[in-house]
PDB file of N, CA and C in Angstrom:
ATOM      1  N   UNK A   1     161.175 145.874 267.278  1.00  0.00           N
ATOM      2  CA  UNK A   1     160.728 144.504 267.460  1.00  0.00           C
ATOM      3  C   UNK A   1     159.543 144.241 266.529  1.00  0.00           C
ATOM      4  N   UNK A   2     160.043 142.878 265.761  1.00  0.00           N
ATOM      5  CA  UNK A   2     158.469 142.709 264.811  1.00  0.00           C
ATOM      6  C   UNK A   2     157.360 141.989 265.472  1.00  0.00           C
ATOM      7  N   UNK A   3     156.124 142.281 265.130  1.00  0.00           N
ATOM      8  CA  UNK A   3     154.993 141.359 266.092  1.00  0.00           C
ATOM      9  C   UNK A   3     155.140 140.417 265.076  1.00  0.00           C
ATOM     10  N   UNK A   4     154.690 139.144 265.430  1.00  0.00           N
ATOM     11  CA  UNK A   4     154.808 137.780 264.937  1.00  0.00           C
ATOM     12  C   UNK A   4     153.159 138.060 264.896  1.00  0.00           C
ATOM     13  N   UNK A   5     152.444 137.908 263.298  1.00  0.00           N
ATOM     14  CA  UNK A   5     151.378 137.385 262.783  1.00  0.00           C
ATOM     15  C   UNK A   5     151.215 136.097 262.454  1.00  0.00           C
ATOM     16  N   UNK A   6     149.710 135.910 263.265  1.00  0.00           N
ATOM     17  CA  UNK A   6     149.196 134.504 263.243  1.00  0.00           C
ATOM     18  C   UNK A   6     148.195 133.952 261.552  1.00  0.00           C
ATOM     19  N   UNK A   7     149.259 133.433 261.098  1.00  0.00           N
ATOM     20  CA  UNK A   7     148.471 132.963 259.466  1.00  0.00           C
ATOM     21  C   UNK A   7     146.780 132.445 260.070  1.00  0.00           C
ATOM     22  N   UNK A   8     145.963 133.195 259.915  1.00  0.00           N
ATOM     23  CA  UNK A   8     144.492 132.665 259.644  1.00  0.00           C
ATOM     24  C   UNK A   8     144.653 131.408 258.642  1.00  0.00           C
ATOM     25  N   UNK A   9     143.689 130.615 258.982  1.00  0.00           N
ATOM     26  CA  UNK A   9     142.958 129.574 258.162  1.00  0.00           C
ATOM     27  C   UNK A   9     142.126 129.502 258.350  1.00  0.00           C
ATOM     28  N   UNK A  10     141.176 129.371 256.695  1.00  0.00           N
ATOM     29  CA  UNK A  10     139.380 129.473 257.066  1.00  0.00           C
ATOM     30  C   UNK A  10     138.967 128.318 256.380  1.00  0.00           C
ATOM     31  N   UNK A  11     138.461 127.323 257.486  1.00  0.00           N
ATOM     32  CA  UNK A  11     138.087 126.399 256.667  1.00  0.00           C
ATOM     33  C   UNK A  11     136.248 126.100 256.425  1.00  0.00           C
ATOM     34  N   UNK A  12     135.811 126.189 255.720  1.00  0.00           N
ATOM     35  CA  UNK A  12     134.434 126.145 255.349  1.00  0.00           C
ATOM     36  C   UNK A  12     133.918 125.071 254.236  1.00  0.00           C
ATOM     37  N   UNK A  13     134.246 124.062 254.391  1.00  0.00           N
ATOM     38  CA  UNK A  13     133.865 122.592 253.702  1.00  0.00           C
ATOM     39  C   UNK A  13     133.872 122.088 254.925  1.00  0.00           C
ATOM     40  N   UNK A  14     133.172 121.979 256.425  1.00  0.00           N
ATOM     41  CA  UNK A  14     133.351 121.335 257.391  1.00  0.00           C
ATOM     42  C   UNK A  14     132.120 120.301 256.964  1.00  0.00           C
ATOM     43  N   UNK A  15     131.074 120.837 256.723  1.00  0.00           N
ATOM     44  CA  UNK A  15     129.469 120.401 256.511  1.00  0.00           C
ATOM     45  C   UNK A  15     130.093 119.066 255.470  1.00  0.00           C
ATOM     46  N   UNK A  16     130.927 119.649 254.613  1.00  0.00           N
ATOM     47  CA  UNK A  16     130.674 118.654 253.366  1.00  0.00           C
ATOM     48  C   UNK A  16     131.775 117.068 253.729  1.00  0.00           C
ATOM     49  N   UNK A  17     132.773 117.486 254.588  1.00  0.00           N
ATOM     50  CA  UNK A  17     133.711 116.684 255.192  1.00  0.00           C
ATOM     51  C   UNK A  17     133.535 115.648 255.841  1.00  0.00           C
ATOM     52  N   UNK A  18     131.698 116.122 257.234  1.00  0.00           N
ATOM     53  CA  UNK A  18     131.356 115.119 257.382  1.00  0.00           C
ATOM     54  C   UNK A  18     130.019 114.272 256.752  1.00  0.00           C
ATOM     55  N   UNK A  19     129.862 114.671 256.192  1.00  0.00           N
ATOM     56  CA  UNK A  19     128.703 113.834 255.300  1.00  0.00           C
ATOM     57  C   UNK A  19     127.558 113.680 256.244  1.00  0.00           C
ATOM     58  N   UNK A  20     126.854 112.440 255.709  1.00  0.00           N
ATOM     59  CA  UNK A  20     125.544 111.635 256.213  1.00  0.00           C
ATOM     60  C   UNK A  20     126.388 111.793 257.638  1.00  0.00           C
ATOM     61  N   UNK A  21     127.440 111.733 258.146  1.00  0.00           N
ATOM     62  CA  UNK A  21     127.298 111.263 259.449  1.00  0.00           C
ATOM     63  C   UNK A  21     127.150 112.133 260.594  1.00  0.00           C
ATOM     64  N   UNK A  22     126.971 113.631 259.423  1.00  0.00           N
ATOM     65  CA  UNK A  22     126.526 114.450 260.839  1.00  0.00           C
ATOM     66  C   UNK A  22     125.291 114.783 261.701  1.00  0.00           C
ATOM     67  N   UNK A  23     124.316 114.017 260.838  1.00  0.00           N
ATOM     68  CA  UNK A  23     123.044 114.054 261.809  1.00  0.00           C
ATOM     69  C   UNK A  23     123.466 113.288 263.150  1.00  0.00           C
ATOM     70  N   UNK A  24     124.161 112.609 263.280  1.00  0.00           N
ATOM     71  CA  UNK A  24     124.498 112.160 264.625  1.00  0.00           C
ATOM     72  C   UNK A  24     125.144 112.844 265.672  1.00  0.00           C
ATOM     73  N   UNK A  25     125.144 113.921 265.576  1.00  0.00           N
ATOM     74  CA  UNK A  25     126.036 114.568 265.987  1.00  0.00           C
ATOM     75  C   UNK A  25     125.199 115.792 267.258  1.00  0.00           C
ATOM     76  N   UNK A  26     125.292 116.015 268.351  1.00  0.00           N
ATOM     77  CA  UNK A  26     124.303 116.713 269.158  1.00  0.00           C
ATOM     78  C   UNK A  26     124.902 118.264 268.854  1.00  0.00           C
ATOM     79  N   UNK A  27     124.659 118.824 267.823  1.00  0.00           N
ATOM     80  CA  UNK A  27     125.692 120.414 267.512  1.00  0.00           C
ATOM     81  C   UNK A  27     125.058 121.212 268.535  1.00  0.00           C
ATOM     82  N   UNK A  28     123.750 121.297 268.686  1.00  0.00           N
ATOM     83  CA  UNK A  28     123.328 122.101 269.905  1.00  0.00           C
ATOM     84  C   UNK A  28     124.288 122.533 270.958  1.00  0.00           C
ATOM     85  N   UNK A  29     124.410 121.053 271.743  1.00  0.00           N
ATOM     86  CA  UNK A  29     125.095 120.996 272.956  1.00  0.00           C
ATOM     87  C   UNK A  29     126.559 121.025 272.559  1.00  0.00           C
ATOM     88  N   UNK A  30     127.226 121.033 271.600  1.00  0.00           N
ATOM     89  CA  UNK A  30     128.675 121.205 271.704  1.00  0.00           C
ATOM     90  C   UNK A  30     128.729 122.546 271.146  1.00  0.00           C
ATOM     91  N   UNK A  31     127.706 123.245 270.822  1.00  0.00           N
ATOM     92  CA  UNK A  31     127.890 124.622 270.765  1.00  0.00           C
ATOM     93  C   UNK A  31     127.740 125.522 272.280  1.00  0.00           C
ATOM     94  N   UNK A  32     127.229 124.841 273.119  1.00  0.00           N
ATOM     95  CA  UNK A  32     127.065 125.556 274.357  1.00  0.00           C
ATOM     96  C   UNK A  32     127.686 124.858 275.328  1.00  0.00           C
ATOM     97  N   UNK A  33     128.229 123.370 274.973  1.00  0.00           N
ATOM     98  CA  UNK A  33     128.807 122.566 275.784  1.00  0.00           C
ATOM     99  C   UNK A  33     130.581 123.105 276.069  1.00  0.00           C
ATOM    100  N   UNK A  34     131.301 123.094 274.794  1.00  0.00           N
ATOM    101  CA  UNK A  34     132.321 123.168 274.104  1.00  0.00           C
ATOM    102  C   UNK A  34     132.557 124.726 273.446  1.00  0.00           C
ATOM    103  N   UNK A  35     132.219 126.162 273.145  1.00  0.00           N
ATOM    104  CA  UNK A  35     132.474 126.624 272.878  1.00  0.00           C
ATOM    105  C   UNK A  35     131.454 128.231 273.228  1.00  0.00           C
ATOM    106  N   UNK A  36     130.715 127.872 274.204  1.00  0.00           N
ATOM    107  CA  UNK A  36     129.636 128.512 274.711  1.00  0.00           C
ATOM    108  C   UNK A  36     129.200 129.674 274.027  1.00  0.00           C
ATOM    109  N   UNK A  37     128.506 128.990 272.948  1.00  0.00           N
ATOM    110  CA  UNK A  37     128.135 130.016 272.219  1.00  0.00           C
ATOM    111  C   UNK A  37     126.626 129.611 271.789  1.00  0.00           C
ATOM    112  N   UNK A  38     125.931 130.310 270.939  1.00  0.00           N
ATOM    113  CA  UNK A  38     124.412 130.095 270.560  1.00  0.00           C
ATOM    114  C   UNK A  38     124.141 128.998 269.591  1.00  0.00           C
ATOM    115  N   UNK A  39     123.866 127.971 269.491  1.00  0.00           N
ATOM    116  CA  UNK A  39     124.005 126.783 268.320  1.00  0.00           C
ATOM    117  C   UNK A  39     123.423 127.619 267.183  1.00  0.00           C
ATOM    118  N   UNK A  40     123.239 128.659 267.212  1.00  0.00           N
ATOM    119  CA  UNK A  40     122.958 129.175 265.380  1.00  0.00           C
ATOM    120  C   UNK A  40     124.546 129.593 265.048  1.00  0.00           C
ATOM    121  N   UNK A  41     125.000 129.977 266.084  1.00  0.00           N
ATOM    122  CA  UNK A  41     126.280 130.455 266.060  1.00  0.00           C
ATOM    123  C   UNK A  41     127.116 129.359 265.130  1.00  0.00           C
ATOM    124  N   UNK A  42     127.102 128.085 265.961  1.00  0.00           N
ATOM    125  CA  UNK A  42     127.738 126.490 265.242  1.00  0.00           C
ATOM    126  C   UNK A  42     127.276 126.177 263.830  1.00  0.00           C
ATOM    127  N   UNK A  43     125.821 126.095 263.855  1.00  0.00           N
ATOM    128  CA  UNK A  43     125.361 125.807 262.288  1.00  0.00           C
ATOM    129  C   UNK A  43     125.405 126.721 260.842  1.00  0.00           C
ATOM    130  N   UNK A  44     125.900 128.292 261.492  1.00  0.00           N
ATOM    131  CA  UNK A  44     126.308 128.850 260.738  1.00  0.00           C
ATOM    132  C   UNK A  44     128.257 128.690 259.974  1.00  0.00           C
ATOM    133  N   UNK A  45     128.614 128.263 261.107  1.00  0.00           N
ATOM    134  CA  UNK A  45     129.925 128.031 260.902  1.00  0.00           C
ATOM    135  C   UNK A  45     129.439 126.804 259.897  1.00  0.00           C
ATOM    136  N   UNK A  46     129.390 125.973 260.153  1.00  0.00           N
ATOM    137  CA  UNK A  46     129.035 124.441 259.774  1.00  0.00           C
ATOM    138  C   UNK A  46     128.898 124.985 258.307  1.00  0.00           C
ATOM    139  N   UNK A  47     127.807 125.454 257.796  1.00  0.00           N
ATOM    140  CA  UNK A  47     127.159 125.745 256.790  1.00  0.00           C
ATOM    141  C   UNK A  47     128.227 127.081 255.761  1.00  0.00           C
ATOM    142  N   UNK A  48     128.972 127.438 256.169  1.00  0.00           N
ATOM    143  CA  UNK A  48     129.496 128.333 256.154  1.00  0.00           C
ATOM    144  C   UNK A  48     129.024 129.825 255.557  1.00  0.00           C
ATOM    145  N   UNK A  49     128.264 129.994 256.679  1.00  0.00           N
ATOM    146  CA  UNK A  49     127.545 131.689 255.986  1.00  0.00           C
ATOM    147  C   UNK A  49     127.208 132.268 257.301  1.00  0.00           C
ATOM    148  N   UNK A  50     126.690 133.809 257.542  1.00  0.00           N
ATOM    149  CA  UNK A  50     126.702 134.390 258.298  1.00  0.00           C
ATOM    150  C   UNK A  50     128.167 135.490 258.657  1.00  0.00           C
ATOM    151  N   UNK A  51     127.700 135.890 259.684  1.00  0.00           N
ATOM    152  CA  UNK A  51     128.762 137.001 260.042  1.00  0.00           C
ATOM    153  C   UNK A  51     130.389 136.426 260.481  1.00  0.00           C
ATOM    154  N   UNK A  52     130.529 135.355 260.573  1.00  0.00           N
ATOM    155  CA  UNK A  52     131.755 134.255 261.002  1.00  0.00           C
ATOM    156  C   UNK A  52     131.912 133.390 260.167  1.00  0.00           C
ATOM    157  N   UNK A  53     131.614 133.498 258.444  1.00  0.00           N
ATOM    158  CA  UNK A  53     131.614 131.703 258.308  1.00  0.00           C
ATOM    159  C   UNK A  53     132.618 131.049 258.113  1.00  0.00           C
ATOM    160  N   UNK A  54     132.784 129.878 258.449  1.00  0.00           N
ATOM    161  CA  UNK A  54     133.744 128.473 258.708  1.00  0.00           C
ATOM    162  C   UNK A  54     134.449 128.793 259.372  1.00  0.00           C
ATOM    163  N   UNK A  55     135.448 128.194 259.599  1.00  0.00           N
ATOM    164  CA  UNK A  55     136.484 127.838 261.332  1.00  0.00           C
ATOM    165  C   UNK A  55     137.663 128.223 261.152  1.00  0.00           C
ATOM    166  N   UNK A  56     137.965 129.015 261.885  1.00  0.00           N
ATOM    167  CA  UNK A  56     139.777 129.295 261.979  1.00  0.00           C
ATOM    168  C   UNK A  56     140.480 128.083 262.280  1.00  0.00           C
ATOM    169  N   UNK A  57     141.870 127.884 262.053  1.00  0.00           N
ATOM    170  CA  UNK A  57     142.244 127.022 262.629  1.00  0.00           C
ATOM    171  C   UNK A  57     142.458 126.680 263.991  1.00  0.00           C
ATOM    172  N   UNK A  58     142.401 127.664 265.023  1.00  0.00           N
ATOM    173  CA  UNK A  58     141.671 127.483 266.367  1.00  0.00           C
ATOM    174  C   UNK A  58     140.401 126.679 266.656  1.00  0.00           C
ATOM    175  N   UNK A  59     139.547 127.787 266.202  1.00  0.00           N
ATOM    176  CA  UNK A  59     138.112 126.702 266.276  1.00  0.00           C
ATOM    177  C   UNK A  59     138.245 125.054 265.313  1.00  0.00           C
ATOM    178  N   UNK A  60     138.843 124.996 264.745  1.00  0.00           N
ATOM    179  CA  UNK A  60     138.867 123.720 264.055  1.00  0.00           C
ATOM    180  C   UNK A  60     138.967 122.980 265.211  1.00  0.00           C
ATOM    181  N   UNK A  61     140.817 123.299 265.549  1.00  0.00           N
ATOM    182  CA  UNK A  61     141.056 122.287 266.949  1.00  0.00           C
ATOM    183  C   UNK A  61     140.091 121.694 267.769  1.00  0.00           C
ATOM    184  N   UNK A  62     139.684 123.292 268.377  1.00  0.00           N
ATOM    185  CA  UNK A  62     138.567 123.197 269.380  1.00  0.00           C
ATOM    186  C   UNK A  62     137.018 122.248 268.970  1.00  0.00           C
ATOM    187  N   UNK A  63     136.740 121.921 268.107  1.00  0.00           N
ATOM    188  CA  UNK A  63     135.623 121.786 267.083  1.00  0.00           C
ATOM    189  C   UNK A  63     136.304 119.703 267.344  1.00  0.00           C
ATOM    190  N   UNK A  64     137.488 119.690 266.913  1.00  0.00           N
ATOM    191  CA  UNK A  64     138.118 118.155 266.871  1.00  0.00           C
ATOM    192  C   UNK A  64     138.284 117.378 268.477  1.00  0.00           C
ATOM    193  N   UNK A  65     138.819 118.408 269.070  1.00  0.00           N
ATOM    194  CA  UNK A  65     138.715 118.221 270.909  1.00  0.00           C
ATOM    195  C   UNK A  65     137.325 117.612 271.239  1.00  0.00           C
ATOM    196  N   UNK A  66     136.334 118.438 271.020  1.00  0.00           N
ATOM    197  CA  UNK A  66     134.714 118.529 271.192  1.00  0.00           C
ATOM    198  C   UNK A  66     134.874 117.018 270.752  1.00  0.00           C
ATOM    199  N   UNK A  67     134.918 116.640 269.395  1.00  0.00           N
ATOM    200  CA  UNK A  67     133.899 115.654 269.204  1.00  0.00           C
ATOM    201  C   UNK A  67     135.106 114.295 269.556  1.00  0.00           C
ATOM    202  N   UNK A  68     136.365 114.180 269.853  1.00  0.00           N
ATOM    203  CA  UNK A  68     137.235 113.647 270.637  1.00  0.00           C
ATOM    204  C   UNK A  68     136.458 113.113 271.855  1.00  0.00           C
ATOM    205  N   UNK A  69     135.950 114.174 272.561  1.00  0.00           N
ATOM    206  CA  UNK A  69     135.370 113.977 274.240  1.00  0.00           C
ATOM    207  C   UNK A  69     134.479 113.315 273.753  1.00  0.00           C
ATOM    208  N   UNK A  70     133.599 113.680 272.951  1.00  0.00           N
ATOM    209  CA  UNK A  70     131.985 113.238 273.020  1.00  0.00           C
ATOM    210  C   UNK A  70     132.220 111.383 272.413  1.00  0.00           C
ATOM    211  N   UNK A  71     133.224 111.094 271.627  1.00  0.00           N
ATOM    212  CA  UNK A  71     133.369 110.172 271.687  1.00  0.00           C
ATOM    213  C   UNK A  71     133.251 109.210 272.426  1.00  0.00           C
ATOM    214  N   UNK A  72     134.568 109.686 273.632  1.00  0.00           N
ATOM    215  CA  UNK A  72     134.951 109.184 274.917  1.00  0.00           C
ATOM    216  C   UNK A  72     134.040 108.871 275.694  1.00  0.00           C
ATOM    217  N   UNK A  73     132.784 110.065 275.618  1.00  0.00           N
ATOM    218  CA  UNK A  73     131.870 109.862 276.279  1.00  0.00           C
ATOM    219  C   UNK A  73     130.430 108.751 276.138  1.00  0.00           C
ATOM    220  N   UNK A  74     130.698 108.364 274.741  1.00  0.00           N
ATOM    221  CA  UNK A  74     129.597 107.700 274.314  1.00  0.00           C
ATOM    222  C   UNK A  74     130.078 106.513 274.438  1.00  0.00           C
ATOM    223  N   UNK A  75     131.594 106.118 274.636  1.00  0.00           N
ATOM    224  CA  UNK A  75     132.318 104.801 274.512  1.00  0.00           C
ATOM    225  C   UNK A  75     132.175 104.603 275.819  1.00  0.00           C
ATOM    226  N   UNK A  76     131.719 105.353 276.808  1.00  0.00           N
ATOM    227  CA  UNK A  76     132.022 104.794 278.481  1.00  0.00           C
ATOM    228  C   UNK A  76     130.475 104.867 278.582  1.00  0.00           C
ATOM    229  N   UNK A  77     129.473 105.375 277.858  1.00  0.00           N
ATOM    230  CA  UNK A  77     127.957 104.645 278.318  1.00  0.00           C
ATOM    231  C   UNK A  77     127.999 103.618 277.556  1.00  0.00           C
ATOM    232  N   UNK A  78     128.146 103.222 276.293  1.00  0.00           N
ATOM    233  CA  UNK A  78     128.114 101.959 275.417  1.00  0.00           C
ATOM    234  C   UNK A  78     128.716 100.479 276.343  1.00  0.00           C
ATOM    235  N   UNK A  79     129.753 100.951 276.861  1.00  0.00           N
ATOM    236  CA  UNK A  79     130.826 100.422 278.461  1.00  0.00           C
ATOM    237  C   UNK A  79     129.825  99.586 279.085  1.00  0.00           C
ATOM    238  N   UNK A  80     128.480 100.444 279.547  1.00  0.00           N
ATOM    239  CA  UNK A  80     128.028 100.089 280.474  1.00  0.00           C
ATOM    240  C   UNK A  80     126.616  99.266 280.537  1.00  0.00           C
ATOM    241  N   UNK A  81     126.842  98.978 278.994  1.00  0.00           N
ATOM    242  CA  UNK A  81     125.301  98.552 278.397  1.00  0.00           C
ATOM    243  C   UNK A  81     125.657  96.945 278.456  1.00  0.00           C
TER     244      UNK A  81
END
């Protein structure tokens, strides 16, 4: 029986993808919110350097989910203004 290998993808232009608009962005908390990990952990991905750098295509998903919710979430306080 053959094991079925999962093609890696490393993507590391995340930083440059979103531009100016990522200071808006709370990376802290969706690093501990969304993927519970240490936000140096996130800004290293982001940046792409360190012992992990840039995103598998897992973490991508997970990374698109995150800021999906946080959307959702900013559209239902904006809701209420």
């Amino acid at each position: 029986m053959e094991a079925l290998l999962e093609e890696t993808v490393l993507v590391t232009d995340t930083k440059k993808k979103l531009g100016d608009d990522i200071v808006i962005i709370p990376w802290a908390d969706v690093a501990c919110t969304y993927f519970h990990r240490n936000p140096k952990w996130l800004y290293d991905k982001l940046d792409g350097r360190g012992e992990e750098p840039g995103f598998t295509g897992k973490e991508i998903e997970q990374l698109r989910s995150a800021l999906v919710d946080l959307s959702a979430r900013m559209r239902k306080i904006a809701e209420k203004i």
